[in-house]
Protein backbone atom coordinates (compact mmCIF):
# COMPACT_ATOMS: atom_id res chain seq x y z
CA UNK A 1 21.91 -23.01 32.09
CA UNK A 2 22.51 -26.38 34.08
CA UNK A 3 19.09 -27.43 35.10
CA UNK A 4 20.63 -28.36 38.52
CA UNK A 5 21.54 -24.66 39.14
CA UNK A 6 18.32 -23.52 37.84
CA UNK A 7 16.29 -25.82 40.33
CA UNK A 8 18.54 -24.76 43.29
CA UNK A 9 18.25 -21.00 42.47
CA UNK A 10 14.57 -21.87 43.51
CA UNK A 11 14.68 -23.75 46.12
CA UNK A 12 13.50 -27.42 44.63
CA UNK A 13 16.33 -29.34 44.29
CA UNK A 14 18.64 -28.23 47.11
CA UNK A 15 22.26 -27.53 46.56
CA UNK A 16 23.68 -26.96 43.21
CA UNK A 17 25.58 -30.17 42.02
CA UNK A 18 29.12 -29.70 41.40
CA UNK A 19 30.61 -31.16 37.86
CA UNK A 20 33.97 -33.26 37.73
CA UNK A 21 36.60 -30.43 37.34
CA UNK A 22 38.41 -30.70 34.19
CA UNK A 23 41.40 -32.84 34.37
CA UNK A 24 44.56 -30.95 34.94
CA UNK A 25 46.63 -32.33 31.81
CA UNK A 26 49.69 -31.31 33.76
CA UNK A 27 49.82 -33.01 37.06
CA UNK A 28 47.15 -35.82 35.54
CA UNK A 29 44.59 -34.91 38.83
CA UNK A 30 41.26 -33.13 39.85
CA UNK A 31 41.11 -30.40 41.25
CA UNK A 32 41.62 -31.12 44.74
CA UNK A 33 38.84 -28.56 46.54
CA UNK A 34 36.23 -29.88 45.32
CA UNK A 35 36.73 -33.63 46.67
CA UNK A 36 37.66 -31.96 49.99
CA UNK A 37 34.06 -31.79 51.42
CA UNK A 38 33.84 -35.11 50.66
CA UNK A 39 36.49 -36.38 52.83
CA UNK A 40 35.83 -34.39 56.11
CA UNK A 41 32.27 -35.87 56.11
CA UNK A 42 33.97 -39.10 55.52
CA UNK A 43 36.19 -38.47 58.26
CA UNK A 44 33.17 -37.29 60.63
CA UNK A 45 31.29 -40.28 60.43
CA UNK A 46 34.19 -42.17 60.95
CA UNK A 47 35.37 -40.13 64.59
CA UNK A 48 31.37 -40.10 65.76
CA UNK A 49 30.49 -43.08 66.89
CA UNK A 50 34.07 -43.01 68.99
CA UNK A 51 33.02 -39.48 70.32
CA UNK A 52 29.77 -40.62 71.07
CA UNK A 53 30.97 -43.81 72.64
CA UNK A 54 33.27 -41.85 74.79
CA UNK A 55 30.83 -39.20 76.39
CA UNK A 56 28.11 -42.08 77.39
CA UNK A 57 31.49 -44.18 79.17
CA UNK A 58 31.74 -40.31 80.88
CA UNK A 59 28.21 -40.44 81.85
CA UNK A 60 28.34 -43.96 83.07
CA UNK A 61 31.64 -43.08 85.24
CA UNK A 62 29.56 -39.94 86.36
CA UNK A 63 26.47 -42.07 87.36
CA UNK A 64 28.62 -44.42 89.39
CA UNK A 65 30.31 -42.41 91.10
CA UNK A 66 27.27 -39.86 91.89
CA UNK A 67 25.54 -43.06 93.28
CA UNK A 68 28.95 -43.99 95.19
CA UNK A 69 28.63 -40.53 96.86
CA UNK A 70 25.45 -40.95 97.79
CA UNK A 71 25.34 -44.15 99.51
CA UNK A 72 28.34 -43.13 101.47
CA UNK A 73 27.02 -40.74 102.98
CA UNK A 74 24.28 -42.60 103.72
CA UNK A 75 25.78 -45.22 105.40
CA UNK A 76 27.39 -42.71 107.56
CA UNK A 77 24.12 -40.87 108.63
CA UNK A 78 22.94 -44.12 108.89
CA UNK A 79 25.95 -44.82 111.86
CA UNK A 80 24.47 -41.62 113.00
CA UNK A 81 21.42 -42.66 113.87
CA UNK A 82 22.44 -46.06 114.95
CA UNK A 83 24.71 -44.76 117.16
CA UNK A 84 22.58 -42.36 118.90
CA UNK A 85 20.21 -45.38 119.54
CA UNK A 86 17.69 -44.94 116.90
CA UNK A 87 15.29 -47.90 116.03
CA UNK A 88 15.43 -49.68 112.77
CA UNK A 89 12.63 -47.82 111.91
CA UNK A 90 14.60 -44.29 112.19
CA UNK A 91 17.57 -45.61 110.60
CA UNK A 92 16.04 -46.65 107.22
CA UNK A 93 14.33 -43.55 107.05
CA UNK A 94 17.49 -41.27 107.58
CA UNK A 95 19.08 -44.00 104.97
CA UNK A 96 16.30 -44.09 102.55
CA UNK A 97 16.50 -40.19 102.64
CA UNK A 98 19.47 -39.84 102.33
CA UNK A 99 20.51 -42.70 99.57
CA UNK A 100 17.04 -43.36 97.97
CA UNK A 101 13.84 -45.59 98.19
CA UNK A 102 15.76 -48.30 96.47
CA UNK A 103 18.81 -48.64 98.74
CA UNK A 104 18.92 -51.42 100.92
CA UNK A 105 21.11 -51.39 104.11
CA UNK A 106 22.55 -53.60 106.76
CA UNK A 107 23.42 -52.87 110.30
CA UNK A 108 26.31 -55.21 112.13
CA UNK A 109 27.33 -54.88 115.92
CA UNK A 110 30.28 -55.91 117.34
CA UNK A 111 30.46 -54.96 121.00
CA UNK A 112 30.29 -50.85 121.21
CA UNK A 113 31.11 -50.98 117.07
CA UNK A 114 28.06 -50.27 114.93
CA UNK A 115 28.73 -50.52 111.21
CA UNK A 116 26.06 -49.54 108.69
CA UNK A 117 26.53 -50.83 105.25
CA UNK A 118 24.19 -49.08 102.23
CA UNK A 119 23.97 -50.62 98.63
CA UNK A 120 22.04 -49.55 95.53
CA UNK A 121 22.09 -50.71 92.01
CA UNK A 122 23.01 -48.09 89.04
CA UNK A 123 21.59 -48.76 85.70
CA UNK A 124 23.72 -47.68 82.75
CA UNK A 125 21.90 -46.35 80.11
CA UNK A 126 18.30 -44.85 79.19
CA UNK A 127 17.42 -48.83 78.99
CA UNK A 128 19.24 -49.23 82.65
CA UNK A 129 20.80 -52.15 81.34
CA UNK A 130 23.65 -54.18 83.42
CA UNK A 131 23.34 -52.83 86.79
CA UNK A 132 26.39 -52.22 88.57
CA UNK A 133 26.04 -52.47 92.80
CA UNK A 134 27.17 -49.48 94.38
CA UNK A 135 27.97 -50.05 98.13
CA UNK A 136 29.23 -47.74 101.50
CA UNK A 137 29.94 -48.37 104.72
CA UNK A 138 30.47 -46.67 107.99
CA UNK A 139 31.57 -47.44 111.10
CA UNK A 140 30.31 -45.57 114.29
CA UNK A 141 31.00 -45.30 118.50
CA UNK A 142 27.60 -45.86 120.10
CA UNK A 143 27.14 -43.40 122.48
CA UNK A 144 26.55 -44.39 126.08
């Protein structure tokens, strides 16, 4: 007996080695099943790092645009609350709430016009490494 086989009949050496087929005198090849394992594992390592590229850009997209939703809406409670004549005060708390501790906000007035604008930073990555600024605005009637 091959001592490879032995050895994996047991358990110590893993999987049984495979030998070089005999050369087929005819068509002047190996046999082709057993190089065939060997090729879809090349192939694998070749697609993964494009697979795995691809589903952390479709996290990234995700994050942005989760973070885009958020600050949207609120910069629009935020024109809520400015609106109903809520102190600066009020407002970042309804904003901060709404968007998170670290969005910042800015309130402009022009004549019965109140627009609230609200802007946070997304990090991409476990490492949150080149932050991309994520901003919303609203624009609100303020109520007599």
């Amino acid at each position: 007996m091959d001592f490879a086989v032995i050895g994996s009949r047991f358990g110590h050496f893993g999987t049984a080695r495979r030998a070089i087929p005999p050369l087929n005198t005819a068509s002047g090849s190996h046999d082709s099943k057993t190089y065939e394992s060997g090729a879809i594992t090349a192939e694998f390592a070749t697609a993964l790092p494009a697979v795995v590229l691809l589903v952390a850009v479709v996290l990234a997209i995700a994050a942005v645009m989760g973070t885009q939703l958020q600050v949207s809406d609120a910069a629009r409670a935020g024109a809520r609350a400015a609106a109903l004549g809520l102190d600066g005060t009020a407002i970042a708390s309804v904003i901060g709430q709404t968007a998170g501790a670290r969005a910042t906000h800015h309130i402009a007035a022009d004549g019965p016009w109140l627009t609230v604008s609200v802007s946070r930073s997304v990090g991409l990555g476990p490492l949150r490494v080149h932050p991309i600024q994520v901003t919303g605005s609203a624009t609100s009637w303020r109520e007599p």
